[in-house]
Each structure stands twice: as C-alpha cells, then as structure tokens.
PDB file of N, CA and C in Angstrom:
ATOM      1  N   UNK A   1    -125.763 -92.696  14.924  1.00  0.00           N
ATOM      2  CA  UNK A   1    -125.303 -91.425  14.448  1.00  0.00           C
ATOM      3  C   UNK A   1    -125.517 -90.433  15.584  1.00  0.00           C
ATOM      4  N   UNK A   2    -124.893 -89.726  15.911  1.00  0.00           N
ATOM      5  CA  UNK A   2    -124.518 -88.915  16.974  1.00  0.00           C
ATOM      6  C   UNK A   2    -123.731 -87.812  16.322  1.00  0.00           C
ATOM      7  N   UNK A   3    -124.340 -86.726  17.337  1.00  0.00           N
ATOM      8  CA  UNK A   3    -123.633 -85.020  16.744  1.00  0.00           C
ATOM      9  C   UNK A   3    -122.950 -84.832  15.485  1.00  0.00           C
ATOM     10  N   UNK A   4    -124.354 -84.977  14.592  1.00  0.00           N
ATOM     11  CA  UNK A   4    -123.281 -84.837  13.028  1.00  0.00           C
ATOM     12  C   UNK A   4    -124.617 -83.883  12.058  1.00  0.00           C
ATOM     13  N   UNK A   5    -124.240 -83.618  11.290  1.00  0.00           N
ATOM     14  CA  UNK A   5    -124.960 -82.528  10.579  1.00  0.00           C
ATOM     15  C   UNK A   5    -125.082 -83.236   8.866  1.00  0.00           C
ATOM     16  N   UNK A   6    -126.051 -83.534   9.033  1.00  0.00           N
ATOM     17  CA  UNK A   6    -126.137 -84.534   7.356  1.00  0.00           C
ATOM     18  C   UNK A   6    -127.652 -83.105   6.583  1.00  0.00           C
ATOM     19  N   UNK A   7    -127.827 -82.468   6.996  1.00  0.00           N
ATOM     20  CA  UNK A   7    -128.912 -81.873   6.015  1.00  0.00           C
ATOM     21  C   UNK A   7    -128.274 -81.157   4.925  1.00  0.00           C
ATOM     22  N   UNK A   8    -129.800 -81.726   4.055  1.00  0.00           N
ATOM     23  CA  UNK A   8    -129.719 -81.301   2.853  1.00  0.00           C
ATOM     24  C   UNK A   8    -129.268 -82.831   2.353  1.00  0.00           C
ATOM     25  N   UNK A   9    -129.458 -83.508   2.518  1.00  0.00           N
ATOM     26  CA  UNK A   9    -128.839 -85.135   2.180  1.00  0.00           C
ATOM     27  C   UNK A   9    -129.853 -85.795   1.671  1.00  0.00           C
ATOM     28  N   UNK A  10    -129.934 -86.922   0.673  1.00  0.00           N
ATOM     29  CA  UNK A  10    -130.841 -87.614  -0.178  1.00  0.00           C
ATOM     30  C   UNK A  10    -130.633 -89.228   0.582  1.00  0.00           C
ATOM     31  N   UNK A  11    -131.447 -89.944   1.076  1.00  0.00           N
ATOM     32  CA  UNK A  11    -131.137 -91.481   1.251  1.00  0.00           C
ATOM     33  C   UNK A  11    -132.215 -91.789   0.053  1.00  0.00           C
ATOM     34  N   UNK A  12    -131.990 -93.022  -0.631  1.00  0.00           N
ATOM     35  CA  UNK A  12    -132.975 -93.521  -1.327  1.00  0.00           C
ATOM     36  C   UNK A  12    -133.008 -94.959  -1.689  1.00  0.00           C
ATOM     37  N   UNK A  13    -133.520 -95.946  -1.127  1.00  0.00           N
ATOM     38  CA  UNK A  13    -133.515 -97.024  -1.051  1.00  0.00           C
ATOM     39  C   UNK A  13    -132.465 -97.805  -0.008  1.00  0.00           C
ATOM     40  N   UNK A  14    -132.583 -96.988   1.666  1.00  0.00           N
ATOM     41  CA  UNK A  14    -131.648 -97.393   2.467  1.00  0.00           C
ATOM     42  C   UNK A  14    -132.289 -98.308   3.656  1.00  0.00           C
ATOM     43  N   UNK A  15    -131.476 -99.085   4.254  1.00  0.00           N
ATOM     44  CA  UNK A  15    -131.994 -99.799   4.990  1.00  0.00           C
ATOM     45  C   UNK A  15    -131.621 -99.473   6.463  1.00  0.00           C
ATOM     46  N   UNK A  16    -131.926 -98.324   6.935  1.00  0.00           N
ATOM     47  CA  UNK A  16    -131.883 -97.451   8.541  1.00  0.00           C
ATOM     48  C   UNK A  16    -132.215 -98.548   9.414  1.00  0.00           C
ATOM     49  N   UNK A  17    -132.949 -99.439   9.463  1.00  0.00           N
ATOM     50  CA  UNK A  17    -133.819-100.119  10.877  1.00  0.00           C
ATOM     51  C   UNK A  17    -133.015-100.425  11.722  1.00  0.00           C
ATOM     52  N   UNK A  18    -133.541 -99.642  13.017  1.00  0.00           N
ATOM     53  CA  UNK A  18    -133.081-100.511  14.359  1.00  0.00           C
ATOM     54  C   UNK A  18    -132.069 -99.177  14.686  1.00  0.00           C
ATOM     55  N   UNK A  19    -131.735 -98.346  13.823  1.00  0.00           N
ATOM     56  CA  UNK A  19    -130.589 -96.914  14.202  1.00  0.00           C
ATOM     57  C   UNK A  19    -131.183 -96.035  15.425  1.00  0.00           C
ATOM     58  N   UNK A  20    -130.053 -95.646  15.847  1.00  0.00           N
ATOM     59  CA  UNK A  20    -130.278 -94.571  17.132  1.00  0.00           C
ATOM     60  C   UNK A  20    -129.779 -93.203  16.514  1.00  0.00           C
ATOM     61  N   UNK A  21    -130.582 -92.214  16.225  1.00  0.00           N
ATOM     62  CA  UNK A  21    -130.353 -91.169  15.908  1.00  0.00           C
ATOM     63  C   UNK A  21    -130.526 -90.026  16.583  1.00  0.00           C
ATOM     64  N   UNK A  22    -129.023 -89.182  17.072  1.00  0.00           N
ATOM     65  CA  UNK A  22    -129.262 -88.033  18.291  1.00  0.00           C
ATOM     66  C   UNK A  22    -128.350 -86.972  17.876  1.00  0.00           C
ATOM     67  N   UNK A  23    -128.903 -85.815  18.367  1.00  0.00           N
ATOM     68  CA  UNK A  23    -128.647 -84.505  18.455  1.00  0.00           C
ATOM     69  C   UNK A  23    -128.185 -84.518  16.612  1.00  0.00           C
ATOM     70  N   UNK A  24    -128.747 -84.661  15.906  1.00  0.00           N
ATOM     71  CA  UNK A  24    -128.396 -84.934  14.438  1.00  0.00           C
ATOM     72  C   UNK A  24    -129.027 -83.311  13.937  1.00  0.00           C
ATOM     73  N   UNK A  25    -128.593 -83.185  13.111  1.00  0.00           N
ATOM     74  CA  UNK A  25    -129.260 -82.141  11.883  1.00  0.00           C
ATOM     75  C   UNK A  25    -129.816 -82.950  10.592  1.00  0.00           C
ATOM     76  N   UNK A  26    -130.775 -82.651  10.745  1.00  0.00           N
ATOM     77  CA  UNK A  26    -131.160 -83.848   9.544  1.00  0.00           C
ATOM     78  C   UNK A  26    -132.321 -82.728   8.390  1.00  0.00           C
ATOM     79  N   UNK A  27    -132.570 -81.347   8.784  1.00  0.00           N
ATOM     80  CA  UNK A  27    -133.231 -80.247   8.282  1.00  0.00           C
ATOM     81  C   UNK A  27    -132.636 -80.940   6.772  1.00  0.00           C
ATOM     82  N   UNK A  28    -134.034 -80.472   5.967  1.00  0.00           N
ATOM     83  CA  UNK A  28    -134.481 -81.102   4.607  1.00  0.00           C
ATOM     84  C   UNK A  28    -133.898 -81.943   3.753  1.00  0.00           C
ATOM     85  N   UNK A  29    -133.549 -83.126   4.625  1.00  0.00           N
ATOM     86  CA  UNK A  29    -133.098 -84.473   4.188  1.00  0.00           C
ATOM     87  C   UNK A  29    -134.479 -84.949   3.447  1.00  0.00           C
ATOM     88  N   UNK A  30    -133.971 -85.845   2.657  1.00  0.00           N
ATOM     89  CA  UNK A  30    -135.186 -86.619   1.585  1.00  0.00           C
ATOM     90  C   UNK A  30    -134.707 -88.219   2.308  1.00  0.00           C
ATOM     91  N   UNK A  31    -136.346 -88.606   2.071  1.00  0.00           N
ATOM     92  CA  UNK A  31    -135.935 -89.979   2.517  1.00  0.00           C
ATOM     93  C   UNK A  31    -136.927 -91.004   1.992  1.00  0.00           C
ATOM     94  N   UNK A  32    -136.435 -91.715   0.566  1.00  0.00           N
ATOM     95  CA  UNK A  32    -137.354 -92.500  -0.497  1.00  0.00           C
ATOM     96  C   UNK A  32    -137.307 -93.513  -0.219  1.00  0.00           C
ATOM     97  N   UNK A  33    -138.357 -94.303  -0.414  1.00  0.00           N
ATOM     98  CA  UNK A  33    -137.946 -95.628  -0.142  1.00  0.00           C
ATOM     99  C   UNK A  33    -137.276 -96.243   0.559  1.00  0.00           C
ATOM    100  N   UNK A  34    -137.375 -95.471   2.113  1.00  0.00           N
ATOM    101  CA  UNK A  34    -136.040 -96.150   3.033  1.00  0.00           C
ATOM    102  C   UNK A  34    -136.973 -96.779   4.145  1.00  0.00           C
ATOM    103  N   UNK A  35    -136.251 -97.708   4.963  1.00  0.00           N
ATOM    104  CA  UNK A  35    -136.661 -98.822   6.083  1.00  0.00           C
ATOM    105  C   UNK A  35    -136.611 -98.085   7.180  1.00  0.00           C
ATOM    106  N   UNK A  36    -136.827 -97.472   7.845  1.00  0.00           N
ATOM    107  CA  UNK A  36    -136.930 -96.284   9.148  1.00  0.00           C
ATOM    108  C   UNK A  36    -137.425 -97.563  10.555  1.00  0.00           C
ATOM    109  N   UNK A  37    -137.762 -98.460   9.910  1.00  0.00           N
ATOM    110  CA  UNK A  37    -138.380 -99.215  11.014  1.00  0.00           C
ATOM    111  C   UNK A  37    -137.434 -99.331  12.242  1.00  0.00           C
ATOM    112  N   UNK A  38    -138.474 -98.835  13.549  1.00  0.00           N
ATOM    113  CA  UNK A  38    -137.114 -99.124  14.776  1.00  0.00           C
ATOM    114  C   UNK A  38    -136.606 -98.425  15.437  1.00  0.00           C
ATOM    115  N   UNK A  39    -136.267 -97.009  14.327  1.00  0.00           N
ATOM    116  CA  UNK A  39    -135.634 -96.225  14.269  1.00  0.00           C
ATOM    117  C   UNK A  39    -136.028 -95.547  15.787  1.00  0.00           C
ATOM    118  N   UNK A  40    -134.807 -95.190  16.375  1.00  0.00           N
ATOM    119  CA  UNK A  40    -135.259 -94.114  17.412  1.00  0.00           C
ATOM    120  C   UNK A  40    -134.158 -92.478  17.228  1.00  0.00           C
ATOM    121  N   UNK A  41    -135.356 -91.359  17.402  1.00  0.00           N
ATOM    122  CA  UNK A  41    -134.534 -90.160  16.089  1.00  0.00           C
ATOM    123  C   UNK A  41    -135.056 -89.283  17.883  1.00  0.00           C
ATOM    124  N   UNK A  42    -133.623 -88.535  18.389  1.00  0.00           N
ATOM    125  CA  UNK A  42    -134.116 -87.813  20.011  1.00  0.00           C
ATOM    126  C   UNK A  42    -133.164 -86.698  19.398  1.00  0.00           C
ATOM    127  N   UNK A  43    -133.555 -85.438  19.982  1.00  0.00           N
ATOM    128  CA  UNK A  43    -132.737 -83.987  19.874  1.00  0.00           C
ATOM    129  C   UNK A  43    -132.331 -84.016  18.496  1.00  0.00           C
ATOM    130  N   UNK A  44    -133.575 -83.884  17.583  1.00  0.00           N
ATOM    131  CA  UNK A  44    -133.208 -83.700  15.937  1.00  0.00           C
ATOM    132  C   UNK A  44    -133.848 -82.334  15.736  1.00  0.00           C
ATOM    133  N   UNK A  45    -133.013 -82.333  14.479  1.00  0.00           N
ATOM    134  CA  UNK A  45    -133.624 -80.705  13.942  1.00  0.00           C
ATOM    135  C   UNK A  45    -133.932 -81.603  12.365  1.00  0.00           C
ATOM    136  N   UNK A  46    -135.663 -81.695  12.134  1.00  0.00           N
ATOM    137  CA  UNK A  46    -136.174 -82.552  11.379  1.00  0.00           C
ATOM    138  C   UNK A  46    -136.870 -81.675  10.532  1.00  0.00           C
ATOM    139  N   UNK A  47    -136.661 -80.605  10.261  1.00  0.00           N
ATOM    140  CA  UNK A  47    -137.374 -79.270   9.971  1.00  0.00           C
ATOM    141  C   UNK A  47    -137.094 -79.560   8.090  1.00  0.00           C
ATOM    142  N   UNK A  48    -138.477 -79.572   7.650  1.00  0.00           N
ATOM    143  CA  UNK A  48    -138.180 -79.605   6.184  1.00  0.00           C
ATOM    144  C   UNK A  48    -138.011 -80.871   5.339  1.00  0.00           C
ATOM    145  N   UNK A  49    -138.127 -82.034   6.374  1.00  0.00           N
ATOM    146  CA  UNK A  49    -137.618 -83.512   6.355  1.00  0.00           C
ATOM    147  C   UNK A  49    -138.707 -84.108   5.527  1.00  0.00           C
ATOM    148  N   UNK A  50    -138.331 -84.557   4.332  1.00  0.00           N
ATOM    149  CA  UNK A  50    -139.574 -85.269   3.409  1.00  0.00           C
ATOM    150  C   UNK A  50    -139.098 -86.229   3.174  1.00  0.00           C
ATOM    151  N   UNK A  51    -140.479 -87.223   3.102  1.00  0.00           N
ATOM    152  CA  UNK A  51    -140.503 -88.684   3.995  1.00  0.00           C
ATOM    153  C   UNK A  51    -141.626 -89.462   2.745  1.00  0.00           C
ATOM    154  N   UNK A  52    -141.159 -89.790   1.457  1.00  0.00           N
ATOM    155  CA  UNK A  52    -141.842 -90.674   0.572  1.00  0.00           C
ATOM    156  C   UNK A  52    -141.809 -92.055   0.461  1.00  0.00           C
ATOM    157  N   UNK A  53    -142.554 -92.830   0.687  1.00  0.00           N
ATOM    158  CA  UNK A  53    -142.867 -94.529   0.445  1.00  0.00           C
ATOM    159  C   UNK A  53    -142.018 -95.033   1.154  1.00  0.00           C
ATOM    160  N   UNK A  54    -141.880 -94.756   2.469  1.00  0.00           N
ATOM    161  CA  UNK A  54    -141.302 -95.570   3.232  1.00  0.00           C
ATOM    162  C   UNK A  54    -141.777 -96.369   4.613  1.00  0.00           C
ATOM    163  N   UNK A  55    -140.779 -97.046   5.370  1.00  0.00           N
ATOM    164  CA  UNK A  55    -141.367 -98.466   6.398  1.00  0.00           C
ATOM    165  C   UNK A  55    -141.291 -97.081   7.638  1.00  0.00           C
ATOM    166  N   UNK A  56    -142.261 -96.810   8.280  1.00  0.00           N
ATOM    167  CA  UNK A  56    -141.640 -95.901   9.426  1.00  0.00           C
ATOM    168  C   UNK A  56    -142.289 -96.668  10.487  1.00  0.00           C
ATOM    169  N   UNK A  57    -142.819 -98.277  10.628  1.00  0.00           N
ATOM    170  CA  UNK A  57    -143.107 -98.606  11.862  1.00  0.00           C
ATOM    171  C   UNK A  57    -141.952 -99.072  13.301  1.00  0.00           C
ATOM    172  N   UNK A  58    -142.898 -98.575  13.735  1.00  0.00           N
ATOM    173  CA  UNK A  58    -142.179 -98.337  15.571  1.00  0.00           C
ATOM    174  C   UNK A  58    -140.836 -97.365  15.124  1.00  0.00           C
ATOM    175  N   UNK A  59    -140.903 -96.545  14.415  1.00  0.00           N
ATOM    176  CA  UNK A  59    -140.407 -95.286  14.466  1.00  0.00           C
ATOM    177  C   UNK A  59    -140.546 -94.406  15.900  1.00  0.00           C
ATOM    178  N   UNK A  60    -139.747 -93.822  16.600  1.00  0.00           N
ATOM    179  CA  UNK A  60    -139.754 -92.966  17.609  1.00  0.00           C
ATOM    180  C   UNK A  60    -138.974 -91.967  17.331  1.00  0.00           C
ATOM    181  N   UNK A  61    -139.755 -90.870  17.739  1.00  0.00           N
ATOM    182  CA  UNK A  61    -139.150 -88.996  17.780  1.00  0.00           C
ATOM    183  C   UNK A  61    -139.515 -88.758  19.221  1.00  0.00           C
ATOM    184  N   UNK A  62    -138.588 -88.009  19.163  1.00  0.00           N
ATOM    185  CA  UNK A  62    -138.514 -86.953  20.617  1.00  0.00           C
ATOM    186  C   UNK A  62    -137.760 -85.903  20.524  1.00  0.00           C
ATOM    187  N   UNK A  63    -138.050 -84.511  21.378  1.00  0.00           N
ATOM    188  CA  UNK A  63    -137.561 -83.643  21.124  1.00  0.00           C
ATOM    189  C   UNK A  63    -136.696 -83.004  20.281  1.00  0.00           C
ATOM    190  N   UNK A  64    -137.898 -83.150  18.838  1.00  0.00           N
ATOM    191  CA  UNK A  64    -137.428 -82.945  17.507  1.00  0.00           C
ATOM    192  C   UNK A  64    -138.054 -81.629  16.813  1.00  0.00           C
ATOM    193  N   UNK A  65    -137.467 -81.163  15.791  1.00  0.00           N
ATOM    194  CA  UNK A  65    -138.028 -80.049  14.973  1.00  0.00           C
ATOM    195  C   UNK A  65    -138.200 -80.329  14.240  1.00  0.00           C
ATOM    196  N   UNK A  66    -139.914 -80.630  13.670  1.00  0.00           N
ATOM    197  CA  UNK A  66    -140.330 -81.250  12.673  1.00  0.00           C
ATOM    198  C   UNK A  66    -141.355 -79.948  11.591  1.00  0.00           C
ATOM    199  N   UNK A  67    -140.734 -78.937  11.737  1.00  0.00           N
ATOM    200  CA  UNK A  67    -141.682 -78.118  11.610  1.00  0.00           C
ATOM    201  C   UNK A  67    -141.588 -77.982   9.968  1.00  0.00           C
ATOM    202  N   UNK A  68    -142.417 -77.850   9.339  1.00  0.00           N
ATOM    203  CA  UNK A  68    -142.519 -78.151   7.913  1.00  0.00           C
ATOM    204  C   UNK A  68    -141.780 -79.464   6.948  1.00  0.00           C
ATOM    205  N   UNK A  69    -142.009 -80.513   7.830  1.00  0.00           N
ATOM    206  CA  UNK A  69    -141.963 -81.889   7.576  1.00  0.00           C
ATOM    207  C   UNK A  69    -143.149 -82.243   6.554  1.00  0.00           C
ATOM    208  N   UNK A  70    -142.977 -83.242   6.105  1.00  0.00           N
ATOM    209  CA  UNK A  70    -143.589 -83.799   4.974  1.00  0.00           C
ATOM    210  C   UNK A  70    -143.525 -85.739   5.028  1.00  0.00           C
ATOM    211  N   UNK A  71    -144.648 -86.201   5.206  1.00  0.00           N
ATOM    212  CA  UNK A  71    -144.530 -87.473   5.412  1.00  0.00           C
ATOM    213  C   UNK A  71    -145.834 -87.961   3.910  1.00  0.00           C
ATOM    214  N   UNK A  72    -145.795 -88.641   3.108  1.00  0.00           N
ATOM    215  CA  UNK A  72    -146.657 -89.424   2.284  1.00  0.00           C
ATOM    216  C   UNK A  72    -146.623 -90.829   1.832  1.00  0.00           C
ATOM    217  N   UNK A  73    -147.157 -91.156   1.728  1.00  0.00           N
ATOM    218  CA  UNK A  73    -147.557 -93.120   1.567  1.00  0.00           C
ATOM    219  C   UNK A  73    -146.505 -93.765   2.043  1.00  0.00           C
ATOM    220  N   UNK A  74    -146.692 -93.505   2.962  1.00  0.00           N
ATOM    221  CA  UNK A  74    -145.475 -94.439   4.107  1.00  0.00           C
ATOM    222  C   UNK A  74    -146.685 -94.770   5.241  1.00  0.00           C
ATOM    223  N   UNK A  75    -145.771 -96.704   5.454  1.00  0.00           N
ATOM    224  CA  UNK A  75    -146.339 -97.251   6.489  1.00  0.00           C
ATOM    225  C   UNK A  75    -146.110 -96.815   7.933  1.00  0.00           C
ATOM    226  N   UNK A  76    -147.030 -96.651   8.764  1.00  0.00           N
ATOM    227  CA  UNK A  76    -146.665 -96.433  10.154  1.00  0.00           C
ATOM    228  C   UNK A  76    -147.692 -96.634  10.780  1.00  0.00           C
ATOM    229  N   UNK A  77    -147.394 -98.200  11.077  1.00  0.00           N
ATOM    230  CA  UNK A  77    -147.838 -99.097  12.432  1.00  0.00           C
ATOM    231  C   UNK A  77    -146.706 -99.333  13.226  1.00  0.00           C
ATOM    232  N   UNK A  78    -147.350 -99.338  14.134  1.00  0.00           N
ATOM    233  CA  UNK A  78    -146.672 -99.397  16.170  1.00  0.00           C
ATOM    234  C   UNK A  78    -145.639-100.497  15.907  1.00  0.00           C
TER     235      UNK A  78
END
C-alpha cells in the first residue's frame, strides 16, 4: 500500500503479514485481531491508531506519527 489515505478504517480479523506500508494515512484506524506480523509501516501518519489482540511480531515503524496510539494485549516479539 502506497500513497493512499485509509483513516478512520476498521480491519478486524485480517491477515496483513509480510505488507509494505508507505507514506499511508492510517490516523485512527482500528486494528482487532489482525496478523501485523512482518509488517514494515515507513512515512505513516499512525496518530490515534488502536491496536487490540493482535500478532505485531517483527513489526517495523519508521518515520511515523504515532502520537496518541494505543496498543493492548498484542504479541510483540522480534
């Protein structure tokens, strides 16, 4: 996913792993029960982004806006 504007968007029970995610808008996306594993998320605006019971290992961020993010009982090992 590349230069696209998805906030305000619900995933819930999705299987993301292994995605390259850039210059995205992803500001207060919900994300339940989803597979994040892999994931590499660069030049996001992650602002507001709540993050319940999900896989977030070897997850990578970079130059992201995570500023009033929300992460709970989600796995995240390397």
């Amino acid at each position: 996913m590349h230069k696209s504007d998805i906030s305000g968007s619900t995933f819930d029970d999705v299987n993301m792993s292994g995605s390259v995610i850039g210059n995205v808008n992803l500001s207060g996306c919900s994300f339940k029960k989803v597979n994040l594993s892999g994931v590499a998320v660069e030049d996001a605006n992650m602002s507001g982004w709540k993050v319940c019971d999900a896989n977030l290992s070897g997850l990578r961020i970079s130059q992201a806006n995570l500023q009033g993010a929300s992460i709970k009982d989600s796995r995240m090992t390397a």
